[in-house]
PDB file of N, CA and C in Angstrom:
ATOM      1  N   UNK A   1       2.759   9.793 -10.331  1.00  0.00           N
ATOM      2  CA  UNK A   1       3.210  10.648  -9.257  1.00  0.00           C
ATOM      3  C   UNK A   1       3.310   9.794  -7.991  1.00  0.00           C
ATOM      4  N   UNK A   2       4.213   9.856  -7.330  1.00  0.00           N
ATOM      5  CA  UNK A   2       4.549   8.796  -6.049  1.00  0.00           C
ATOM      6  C   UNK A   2       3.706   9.100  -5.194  1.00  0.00           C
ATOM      7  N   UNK A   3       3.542   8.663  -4.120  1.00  0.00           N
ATOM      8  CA  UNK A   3       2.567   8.773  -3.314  1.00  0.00           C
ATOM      9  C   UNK A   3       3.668   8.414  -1.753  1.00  0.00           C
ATOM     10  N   UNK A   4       4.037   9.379  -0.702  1.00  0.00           N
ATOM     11  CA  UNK A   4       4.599   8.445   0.377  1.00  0.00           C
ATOM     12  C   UNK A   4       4.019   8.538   1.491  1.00  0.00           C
ATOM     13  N   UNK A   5       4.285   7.835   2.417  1.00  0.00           N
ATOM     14  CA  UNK A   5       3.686   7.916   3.557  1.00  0.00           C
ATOM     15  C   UNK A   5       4.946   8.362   5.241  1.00  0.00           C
ATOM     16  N   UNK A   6       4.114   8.874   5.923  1.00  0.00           N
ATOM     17  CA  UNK A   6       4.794   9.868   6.760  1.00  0.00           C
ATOM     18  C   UNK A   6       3.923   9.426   8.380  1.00  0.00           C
ATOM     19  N   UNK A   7       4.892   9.473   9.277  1.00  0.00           N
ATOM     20  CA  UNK A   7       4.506   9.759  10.633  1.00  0.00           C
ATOM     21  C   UNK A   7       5.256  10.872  11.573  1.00  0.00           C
ATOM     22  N   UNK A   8       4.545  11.967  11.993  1.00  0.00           N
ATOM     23  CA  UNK A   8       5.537  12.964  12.895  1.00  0.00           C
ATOM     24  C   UNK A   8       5.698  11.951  14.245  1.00  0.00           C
ATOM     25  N   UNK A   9       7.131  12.148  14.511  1.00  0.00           N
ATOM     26  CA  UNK A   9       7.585  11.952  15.932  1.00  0.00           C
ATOM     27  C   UNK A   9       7.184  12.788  16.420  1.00  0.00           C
ATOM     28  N   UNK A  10       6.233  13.709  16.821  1.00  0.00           N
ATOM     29  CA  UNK A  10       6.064  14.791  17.838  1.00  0.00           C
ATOM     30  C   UNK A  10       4.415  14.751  18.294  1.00  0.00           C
ATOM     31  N   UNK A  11       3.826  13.954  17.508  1.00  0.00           N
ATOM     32  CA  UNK A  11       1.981  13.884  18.196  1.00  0.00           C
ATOM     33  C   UNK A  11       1.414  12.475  16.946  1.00  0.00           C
ATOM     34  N   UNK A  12       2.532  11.626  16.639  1.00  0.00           N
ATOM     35  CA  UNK A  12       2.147  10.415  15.888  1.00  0.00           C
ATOM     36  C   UNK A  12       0.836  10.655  14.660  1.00  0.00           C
ATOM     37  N   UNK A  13       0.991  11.816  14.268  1.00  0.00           N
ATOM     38  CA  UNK A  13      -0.032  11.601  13.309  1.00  0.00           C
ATOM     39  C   UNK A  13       0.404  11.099  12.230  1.00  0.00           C
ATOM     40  N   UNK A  14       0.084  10.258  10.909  1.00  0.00           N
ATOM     41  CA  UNK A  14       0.284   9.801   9.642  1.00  0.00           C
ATOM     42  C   UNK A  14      -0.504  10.468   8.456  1.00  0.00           C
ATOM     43  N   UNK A  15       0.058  10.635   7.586  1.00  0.00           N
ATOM     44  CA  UNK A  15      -0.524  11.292   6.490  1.00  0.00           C
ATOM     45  C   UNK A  15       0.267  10.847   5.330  1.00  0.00           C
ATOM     46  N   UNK A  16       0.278  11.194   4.321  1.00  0.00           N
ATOM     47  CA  UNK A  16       0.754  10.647   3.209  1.00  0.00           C
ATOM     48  C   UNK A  16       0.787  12.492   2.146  1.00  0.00           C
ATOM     49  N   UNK A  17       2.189  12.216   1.408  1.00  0.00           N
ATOM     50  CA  UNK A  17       2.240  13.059   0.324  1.00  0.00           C
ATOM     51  C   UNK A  17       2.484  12.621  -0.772  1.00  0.00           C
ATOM     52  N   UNK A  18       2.085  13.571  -2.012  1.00  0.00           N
ATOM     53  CA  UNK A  18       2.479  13.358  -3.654  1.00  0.00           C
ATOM     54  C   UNK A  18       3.697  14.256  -3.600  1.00  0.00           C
ATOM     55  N   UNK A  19       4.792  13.769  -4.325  1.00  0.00           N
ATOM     56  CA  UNK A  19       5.475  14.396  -4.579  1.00  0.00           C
ATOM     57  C   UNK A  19       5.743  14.377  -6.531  1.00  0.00           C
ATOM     58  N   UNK A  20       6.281  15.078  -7.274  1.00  0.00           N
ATOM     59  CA  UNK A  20       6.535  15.138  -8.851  1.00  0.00           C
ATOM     60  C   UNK A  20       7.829  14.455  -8.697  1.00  0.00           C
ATOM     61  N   UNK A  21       8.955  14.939  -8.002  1.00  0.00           N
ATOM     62  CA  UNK A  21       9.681  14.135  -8.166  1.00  0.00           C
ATOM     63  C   UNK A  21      10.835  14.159  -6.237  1.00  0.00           C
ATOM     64  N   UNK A  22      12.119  13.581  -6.606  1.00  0.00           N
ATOM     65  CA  UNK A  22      12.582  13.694  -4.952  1.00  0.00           C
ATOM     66  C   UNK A  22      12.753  14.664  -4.246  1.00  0.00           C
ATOM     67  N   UNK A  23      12.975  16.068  -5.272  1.00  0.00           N
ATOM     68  CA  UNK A  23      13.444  17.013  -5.065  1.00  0.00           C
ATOM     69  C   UNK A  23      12.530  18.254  -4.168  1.00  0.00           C
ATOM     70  N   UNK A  24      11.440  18.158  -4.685  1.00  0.00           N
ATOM     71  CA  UNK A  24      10.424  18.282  -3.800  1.00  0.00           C
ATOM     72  C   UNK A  24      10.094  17.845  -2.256  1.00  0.00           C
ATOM     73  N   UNK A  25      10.733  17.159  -1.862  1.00  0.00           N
ATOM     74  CA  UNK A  25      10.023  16.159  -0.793  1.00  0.00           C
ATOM     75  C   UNK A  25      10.576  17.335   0.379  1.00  0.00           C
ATOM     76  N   UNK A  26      11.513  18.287   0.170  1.00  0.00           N
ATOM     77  CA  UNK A  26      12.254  19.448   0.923  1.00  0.00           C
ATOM     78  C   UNK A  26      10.560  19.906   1.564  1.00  0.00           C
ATOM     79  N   UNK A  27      11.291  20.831   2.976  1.00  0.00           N
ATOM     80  CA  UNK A  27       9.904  21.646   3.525  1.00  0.00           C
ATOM     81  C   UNK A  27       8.876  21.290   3.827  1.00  0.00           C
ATOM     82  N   UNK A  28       9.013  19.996   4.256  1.00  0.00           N
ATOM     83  CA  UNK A  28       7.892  18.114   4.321  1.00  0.00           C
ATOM     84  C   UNK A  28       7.162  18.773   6.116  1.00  0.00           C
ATOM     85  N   UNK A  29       6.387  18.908   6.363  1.00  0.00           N
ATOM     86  CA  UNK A  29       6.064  19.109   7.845  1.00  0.00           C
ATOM     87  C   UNK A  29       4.513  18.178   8.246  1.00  0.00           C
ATOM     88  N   UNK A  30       4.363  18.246   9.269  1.00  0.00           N
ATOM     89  CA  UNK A  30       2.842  17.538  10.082  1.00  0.00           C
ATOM     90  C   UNK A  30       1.921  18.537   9.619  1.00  0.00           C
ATOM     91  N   UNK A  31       1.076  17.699   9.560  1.00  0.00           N
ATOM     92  CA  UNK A  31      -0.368  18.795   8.711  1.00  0.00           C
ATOM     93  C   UNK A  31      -1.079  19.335  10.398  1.00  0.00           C
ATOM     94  N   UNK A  32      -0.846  18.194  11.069  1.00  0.00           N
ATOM     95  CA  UNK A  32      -1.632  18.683  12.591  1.00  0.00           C
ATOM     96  C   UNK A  32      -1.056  19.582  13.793  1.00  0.00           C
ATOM     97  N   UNK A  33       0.729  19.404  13.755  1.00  0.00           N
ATOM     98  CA  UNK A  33       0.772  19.700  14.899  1.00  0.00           C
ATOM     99  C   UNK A  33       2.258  20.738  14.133  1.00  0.00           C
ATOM    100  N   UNK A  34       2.865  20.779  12.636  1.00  0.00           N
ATOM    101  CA  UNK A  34       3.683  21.947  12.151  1.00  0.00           C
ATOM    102  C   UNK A  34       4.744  21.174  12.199  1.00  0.00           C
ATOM    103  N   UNK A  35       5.096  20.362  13.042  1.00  0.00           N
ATOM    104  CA  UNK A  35       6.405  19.811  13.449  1.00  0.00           C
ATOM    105  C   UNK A  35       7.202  19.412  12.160  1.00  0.00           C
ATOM    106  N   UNK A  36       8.354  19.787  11.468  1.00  0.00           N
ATOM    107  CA  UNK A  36       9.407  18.997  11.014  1.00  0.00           C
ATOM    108  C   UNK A  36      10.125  17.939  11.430  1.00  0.00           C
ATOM    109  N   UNK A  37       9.292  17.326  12.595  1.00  0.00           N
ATOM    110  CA  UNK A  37      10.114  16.029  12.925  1.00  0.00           C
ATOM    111  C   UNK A  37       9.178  14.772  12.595  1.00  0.00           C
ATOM    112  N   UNK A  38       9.397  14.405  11.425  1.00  0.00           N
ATOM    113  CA  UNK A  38       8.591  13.572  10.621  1.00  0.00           C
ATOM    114  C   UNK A  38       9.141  12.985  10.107  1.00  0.00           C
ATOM    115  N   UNK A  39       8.756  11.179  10.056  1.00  0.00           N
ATOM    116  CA  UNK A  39       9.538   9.679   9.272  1.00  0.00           C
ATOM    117  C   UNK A  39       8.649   9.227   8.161  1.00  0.00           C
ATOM    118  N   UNK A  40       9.613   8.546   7.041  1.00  0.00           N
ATOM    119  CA  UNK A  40       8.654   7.700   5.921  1.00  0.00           C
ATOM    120  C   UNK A  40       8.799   6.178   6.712  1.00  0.00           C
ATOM    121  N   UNK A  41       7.213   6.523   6.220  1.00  0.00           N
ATOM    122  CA  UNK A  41       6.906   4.527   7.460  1.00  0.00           C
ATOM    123  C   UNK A  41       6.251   3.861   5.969  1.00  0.00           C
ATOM    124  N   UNK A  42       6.404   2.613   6.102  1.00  0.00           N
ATOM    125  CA  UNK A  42       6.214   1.683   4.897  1.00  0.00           C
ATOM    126  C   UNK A  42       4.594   1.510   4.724  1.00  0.00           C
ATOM    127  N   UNK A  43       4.418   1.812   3.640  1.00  0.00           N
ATOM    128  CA  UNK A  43       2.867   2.376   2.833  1.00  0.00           C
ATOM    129  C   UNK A  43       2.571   0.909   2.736  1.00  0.00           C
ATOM    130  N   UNK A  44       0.899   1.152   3.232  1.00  0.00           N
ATOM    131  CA  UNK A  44       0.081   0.127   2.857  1.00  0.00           C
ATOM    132  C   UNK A  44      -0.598   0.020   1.838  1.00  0.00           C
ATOM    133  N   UNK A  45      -0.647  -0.998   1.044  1.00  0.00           N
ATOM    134  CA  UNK A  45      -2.011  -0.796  -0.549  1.00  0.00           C
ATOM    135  C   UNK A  45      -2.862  -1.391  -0.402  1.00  0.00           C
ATOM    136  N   UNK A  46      -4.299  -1.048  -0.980  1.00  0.00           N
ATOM    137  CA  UNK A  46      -5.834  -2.176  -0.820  1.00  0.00           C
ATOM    138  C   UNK A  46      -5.137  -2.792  -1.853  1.00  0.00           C
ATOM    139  N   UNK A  47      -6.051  -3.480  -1.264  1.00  0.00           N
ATOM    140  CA  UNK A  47      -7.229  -4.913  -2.275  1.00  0.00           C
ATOM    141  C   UNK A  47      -8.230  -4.946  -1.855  1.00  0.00           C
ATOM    142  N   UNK A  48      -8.944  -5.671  -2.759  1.00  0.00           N
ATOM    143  CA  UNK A  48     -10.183  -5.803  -2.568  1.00  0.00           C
ATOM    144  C   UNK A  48     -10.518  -7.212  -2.671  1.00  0.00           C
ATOM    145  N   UNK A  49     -11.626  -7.975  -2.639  1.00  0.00           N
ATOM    146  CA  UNK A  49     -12.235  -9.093  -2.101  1.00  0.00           C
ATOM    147  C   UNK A  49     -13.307  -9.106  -2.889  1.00  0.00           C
ATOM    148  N   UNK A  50     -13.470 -10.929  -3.631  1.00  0.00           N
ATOM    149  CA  UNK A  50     -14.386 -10.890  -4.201  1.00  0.00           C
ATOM    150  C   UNK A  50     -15.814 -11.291  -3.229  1.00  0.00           C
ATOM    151  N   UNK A  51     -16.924 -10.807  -3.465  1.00  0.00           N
ATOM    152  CA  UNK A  51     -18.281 -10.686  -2.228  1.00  0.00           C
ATOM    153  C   UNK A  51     -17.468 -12.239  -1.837  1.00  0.00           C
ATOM    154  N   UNK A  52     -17.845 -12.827  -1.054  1.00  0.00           N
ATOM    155  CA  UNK A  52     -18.052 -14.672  -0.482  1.00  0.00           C
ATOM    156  C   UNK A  52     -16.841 -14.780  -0.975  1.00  0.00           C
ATOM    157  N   UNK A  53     -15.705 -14.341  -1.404  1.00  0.00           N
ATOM    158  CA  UNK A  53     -14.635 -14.917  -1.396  1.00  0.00           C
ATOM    159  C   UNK A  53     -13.494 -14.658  -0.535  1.00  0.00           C
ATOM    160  N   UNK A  54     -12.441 -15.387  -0.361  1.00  0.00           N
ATOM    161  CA  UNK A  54     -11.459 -14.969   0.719  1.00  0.00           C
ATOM    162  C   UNK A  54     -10.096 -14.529  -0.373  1.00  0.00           C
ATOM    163  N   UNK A  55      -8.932 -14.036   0.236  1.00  0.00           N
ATOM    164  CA  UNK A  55      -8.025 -13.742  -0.105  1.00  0.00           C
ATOM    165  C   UNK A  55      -7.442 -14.573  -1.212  1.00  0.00           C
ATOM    166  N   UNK A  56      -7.278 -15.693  -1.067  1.00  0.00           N
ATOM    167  CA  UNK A  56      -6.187 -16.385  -1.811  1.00  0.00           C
ATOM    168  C   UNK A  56      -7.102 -16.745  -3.143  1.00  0.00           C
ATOM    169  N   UNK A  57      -8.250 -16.911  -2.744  1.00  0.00           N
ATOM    170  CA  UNK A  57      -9.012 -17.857  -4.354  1.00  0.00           C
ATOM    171  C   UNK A  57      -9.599 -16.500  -5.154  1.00  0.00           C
ATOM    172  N   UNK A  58      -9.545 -15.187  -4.412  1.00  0.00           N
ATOM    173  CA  UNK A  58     -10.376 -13.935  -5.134  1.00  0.00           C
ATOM    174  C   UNK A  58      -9.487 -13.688  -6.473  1.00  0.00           C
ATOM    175  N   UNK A  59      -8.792 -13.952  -6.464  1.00  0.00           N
ATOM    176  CA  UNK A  59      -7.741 -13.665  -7.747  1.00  0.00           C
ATOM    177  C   UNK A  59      -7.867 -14.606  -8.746  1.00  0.00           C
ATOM    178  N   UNK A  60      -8.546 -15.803  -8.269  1.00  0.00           N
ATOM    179  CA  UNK A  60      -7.981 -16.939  -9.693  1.00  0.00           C
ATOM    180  C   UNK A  60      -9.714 -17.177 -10.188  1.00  0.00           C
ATOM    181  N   UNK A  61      -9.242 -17.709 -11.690  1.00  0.00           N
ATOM    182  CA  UNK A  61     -10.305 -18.281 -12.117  1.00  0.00           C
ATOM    183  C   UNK A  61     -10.177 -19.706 -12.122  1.00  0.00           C
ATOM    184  N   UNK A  62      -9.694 -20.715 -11.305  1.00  0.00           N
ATOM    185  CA  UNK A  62      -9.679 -21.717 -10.733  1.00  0.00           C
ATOM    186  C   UNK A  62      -8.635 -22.384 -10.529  1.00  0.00           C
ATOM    187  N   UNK A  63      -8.773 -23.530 -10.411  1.00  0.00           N
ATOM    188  CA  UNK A  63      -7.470 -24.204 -10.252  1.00  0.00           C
ATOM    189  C   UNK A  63      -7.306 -24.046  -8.448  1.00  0.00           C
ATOM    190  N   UNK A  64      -6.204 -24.061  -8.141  1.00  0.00           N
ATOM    191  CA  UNK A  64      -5.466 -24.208  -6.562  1.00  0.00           C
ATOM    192  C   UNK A  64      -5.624 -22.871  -5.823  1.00  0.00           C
ATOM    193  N   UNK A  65      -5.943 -21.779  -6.654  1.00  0.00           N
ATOM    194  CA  UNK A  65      -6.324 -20.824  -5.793  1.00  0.00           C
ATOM    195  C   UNK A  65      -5.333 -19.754  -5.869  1.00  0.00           C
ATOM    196  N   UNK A  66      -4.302 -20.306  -6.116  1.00  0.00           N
ATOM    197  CA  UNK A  66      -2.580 -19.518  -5.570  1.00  0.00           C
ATOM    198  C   UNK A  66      -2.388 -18.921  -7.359  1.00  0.00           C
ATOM    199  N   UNK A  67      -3.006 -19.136  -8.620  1.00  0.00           N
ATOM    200  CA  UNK A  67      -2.623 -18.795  -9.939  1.00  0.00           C
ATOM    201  C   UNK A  67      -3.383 -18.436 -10.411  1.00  0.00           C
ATOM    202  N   UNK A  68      -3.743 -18.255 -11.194  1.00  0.00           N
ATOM    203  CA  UNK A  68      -4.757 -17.549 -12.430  1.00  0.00           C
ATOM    204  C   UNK A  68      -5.196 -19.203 -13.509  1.00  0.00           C
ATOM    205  N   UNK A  69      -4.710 -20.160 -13.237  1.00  0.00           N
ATOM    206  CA  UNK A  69      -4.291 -21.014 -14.627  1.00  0.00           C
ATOM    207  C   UNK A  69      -6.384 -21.872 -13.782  1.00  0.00           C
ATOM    208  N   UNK A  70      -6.547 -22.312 -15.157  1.00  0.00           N
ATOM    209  CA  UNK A  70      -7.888 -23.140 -14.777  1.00  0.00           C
ATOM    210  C   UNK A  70      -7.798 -24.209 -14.303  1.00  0.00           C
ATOM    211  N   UNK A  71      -6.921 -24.636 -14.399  1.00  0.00           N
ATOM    212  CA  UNK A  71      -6.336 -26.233 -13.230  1.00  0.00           C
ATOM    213  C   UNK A  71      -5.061 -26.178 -13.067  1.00  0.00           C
ATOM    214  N   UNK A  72      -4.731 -27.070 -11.657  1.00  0.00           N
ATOM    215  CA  UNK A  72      -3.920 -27.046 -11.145  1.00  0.00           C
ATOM    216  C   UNK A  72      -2.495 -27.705 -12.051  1.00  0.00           C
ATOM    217  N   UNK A  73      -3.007 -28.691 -13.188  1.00  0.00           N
ATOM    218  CA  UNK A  73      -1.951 -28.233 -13.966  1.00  0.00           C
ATOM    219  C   UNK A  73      -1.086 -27.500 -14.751  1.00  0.00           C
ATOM    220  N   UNK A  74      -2.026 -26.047 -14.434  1.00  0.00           N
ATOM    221  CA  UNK A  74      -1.238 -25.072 -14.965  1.00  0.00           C
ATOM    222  C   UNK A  74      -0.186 -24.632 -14.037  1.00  0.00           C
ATOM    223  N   UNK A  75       0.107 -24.583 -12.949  1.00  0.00           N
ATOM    224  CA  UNK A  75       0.498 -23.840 -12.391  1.00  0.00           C
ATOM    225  C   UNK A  75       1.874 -25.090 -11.838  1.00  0.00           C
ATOM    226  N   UNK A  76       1.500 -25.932 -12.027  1.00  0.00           N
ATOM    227  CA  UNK A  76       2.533 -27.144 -11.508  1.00  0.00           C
ATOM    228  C   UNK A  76       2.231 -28.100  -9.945  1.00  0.00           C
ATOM    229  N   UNK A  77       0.898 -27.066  -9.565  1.00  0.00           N
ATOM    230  CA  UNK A  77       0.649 -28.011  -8.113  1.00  0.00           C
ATOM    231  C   UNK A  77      -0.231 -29.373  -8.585  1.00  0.00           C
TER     232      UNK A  77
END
């Protein structure tokens, strides 16, 4: 089920809806302030972080950091 994300032009609140499919997305309003004057703004996704690790190496089991491969000759660096 999609998931989108929404900001009213009329008191900037953001919220996000499920919709089943596009057809639905009709009768879309602000949960805070009623308004039908509401935009799809580009959805953010987590991640997560391994404890003591940073972004780029939390994903690999070694190598350069940037792949999954156990040395950097896997990956071509």
């Amino acid at each position: 089920m999609p998931i989108y994300d929404f900001q009213c032009n009329q008191c900037n609140t953001k919220f996000d809806e499920y919709f089943r499919s596009a057809s639905e997305r009709k009768n879309l309003f602000c949960p805070s302030c009623q308004s039908e004057n509401i935009q799809k703004i580009f959805s953010v996704f987590g991640m997560s972080v391994k404890s003591g690790g940073d972004v780029a190496s939390s994903g690999s089991s070694g190598g350069c950091g940037s792949c999954t491969a156990s040395s950097c000759a896997g990956c071509g660096s």
